[in-house]
Protein backbone atom coordinates (compact mmCIF):
# COMPACT_ATOMS: atom_id res chain seq x y z
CA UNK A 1 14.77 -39.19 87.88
CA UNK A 2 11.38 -40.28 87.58
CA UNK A 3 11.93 -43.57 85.67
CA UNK A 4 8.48 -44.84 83.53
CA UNK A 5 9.74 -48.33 82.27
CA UNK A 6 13.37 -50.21 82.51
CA UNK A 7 14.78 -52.56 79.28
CA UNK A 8 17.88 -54.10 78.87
CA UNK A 9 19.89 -51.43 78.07
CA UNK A 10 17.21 -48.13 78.18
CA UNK A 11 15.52 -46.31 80.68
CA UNK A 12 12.59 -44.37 79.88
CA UNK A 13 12.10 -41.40 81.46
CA UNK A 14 9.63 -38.28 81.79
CA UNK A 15 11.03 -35.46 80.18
CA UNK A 16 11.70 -32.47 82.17
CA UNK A 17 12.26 -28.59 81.32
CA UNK A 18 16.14 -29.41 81.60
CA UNK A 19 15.93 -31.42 78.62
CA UNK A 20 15.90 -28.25 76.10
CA UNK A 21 19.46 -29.08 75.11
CA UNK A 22 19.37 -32.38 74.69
CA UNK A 23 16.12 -32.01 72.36
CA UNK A 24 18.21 -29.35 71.03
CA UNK A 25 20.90 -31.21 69.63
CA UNK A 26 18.52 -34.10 68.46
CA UNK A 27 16.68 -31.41 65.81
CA UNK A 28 19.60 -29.85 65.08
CA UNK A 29 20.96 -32.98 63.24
CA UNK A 30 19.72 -32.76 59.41
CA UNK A 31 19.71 -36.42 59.08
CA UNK A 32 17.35 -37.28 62.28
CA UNK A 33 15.22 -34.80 60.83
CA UNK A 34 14.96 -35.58 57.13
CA UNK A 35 11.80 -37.47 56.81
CA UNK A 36 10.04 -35.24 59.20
CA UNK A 37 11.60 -31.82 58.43
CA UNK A 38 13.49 -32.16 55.11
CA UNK A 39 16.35 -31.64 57.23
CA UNK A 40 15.94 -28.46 58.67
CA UNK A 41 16.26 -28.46 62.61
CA UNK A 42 13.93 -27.19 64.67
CA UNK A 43 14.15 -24.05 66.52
CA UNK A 44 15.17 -23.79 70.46
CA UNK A 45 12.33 -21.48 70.99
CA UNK A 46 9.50 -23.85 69.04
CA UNK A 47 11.29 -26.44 71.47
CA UNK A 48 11.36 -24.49 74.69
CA UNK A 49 8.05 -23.02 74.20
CA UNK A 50 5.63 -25.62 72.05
CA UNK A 51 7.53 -29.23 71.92
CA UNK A 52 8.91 -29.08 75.50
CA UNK A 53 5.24 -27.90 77.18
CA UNK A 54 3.70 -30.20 74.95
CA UNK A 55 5.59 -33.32 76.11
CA UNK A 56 5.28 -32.31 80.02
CA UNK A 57 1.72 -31.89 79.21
CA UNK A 58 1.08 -35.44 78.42
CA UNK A 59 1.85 -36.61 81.72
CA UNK A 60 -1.39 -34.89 83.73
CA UNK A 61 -3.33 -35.57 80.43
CA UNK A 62 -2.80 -39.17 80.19
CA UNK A 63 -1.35 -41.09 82.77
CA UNK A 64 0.80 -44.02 81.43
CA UNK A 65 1.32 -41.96 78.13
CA UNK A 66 3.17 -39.79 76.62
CA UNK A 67 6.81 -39.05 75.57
CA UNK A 68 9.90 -40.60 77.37
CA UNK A 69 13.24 -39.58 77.21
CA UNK A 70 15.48 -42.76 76.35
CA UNK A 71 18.69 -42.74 78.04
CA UNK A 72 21.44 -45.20 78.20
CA UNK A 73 21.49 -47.44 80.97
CA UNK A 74 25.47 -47.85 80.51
CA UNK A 75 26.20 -44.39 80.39
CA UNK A 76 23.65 -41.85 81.38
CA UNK A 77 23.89 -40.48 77.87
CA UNK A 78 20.52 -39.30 76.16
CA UNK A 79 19.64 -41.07 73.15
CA UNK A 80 16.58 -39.40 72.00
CA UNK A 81 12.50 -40.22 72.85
CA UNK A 82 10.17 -42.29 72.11
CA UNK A 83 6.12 -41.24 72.50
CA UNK A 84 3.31 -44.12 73.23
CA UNK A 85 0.21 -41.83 72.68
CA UNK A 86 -3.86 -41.85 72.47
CA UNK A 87 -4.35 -41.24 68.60
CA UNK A 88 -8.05 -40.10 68.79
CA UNK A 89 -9.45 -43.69 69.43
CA UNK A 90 -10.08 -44.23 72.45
CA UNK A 91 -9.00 -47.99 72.23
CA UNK A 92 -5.72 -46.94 69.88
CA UNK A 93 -2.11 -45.18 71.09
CA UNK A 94 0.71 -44.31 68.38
CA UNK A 95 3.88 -45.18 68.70
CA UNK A 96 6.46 -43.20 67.68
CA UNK A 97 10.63 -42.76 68.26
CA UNK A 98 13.45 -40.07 67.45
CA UNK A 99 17.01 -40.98 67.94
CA UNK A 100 20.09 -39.67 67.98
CA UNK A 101 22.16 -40.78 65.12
CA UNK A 102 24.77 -42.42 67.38
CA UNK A 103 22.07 -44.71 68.56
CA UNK A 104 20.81 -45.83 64.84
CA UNK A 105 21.86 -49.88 63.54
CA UNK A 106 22.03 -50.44 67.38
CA UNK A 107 18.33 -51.82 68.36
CA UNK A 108 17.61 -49.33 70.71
CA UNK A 109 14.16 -48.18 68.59
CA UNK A 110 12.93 -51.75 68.94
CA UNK A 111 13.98 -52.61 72.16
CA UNK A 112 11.74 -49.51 73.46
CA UNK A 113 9.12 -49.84 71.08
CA UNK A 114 8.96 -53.72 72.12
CA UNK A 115 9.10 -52.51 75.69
CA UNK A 116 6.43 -50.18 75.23
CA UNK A 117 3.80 -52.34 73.57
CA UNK A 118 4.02 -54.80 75.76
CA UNK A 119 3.22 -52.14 78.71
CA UNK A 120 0.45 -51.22 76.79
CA UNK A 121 -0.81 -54.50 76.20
CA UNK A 122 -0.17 -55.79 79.77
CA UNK A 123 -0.85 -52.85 82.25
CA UNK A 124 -2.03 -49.81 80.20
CA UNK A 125 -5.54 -51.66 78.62
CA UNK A 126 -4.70 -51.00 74.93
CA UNK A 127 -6.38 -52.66 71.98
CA UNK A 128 -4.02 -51.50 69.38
CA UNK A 129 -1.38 -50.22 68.71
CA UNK A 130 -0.47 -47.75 65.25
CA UNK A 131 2.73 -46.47 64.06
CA UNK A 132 3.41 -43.94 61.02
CA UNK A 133 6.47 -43.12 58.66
CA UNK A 134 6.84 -41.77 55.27
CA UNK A 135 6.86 -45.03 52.67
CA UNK A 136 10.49 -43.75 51.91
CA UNK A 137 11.97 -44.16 55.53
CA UNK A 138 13.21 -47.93 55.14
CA UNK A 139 15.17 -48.00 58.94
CA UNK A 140 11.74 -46.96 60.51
CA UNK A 141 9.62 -49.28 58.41
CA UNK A 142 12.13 -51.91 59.87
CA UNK A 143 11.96 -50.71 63.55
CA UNK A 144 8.31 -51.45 62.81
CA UNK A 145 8.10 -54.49 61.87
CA UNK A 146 10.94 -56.09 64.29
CA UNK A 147 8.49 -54.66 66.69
CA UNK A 148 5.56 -56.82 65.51
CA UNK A 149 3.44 -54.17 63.88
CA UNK A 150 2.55 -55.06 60.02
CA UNK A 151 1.63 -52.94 57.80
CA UNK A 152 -1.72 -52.18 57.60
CA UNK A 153 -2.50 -49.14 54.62
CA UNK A 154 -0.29 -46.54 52.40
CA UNK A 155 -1.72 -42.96 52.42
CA UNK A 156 -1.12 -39.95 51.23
CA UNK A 157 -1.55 -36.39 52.87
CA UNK A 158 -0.58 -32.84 52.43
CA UNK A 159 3.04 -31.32 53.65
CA UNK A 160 3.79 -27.38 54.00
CA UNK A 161 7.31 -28.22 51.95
CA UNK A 162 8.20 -31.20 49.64
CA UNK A 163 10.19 -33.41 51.55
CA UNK A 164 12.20 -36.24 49.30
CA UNK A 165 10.87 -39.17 49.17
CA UNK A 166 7.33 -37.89 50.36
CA UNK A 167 5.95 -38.44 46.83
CA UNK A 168 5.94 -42.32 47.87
CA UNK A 169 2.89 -41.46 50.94
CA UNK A 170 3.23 -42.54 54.50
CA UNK A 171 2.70 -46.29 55.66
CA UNK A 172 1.27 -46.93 58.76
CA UNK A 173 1.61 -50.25 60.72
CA UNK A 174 -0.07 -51.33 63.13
CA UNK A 175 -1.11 -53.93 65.81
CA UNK A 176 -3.38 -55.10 67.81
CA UNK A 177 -3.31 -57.15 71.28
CA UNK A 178 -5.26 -60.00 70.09
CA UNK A 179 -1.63 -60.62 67.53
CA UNK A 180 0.54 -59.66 70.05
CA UNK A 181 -0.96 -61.81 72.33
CA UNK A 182 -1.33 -65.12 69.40
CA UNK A 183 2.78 -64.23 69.19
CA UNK A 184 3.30 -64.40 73.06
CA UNK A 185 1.90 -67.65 73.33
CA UNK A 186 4.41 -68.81 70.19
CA UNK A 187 7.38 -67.81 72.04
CA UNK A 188 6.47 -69.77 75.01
């Protein structure tokens, strides 16, 4: 297991083609998927043939970035991903998370968002850091903020299906190592 960053109580891990279950079971659960999907899972061929490839491709792409498999330190078990990706600016990665619904109320999305910005900040040479949800999705908002990010604009954009809740836009927060740095030096 080819282990990209330690916390507390994650590892984060590259993904590999054995994952297809796991990522499997993740979709299939309507409630994971309900600001993203409606609810709808998504379908083991879309994930063995596009999401799968996709993550895996990340790694020759972008060293550093990409999409990491969270998995319990205690017990092995997967407990969904989280992605720390370039967003078009060369200066800018998104950060983004999926769990499994076991894992939700428990920290896990900040303690690996945490972990990740301050790789990012500290041995990857990124200036900022963004993050996006739909306005609606409260929990994420949350994970967000506890990580530090703020939000920084409310937008809306076209979806192929109404999803509930989408009427309200998508937020994105965001922030940059200047602030993260400011914060560091608070803790101290």
């Amino acid at each position: 297991m080819q282990v990209f960053l330690e916390t507390e109580r994650l590892l984060l891990r590259r993904f590999t083609e054995a994952d297809a279950d796991a990522l499997c079971d993740l979709d299939a659960d309507p409630e994971v998927m309900r600001f993203l999907t409606g609810g709808k899972p998504t379908p083991r061929d879309e994930i063995e043939n596009e999401v799968l490839p996709a993550f895996l491709g990340y790694y020759e792409r972008f060293a550093g970035f990409g999409f990491w498999a969270a998995i319990e330190r205690s017990t092995g078990e997967f407990l969904g991903w989280f992605h720390f990706r370039p967003s078009g600016d060369p200066d800018e990665v998104e950060l983004g998370y999926r769990l499994r619904r076991s894992a939700w109320g428990k920290g896990y999305a900040t303690e690996g968002s945490r972990a990740l910005i301050r790789k990012g900040f500290t041995d990857l040479g990124v200036g900022r850091v963004v993050a996006e949800t739909m306005a609606a999705n409260v929990a994420s908002r949350r994970v967000m903020e506890k990580s530090g990010l703020t939000h920084a604009r409310t937008f809306h954009q076209e979806w192929p299906g109404r999803i509930e809740g989408s009427e309200h836009g998508e937020v994105e927060y965001a922030l940059t190592k200047a602030d993260w740095q400011r914060r560091q030096r608070f803790r101290q």
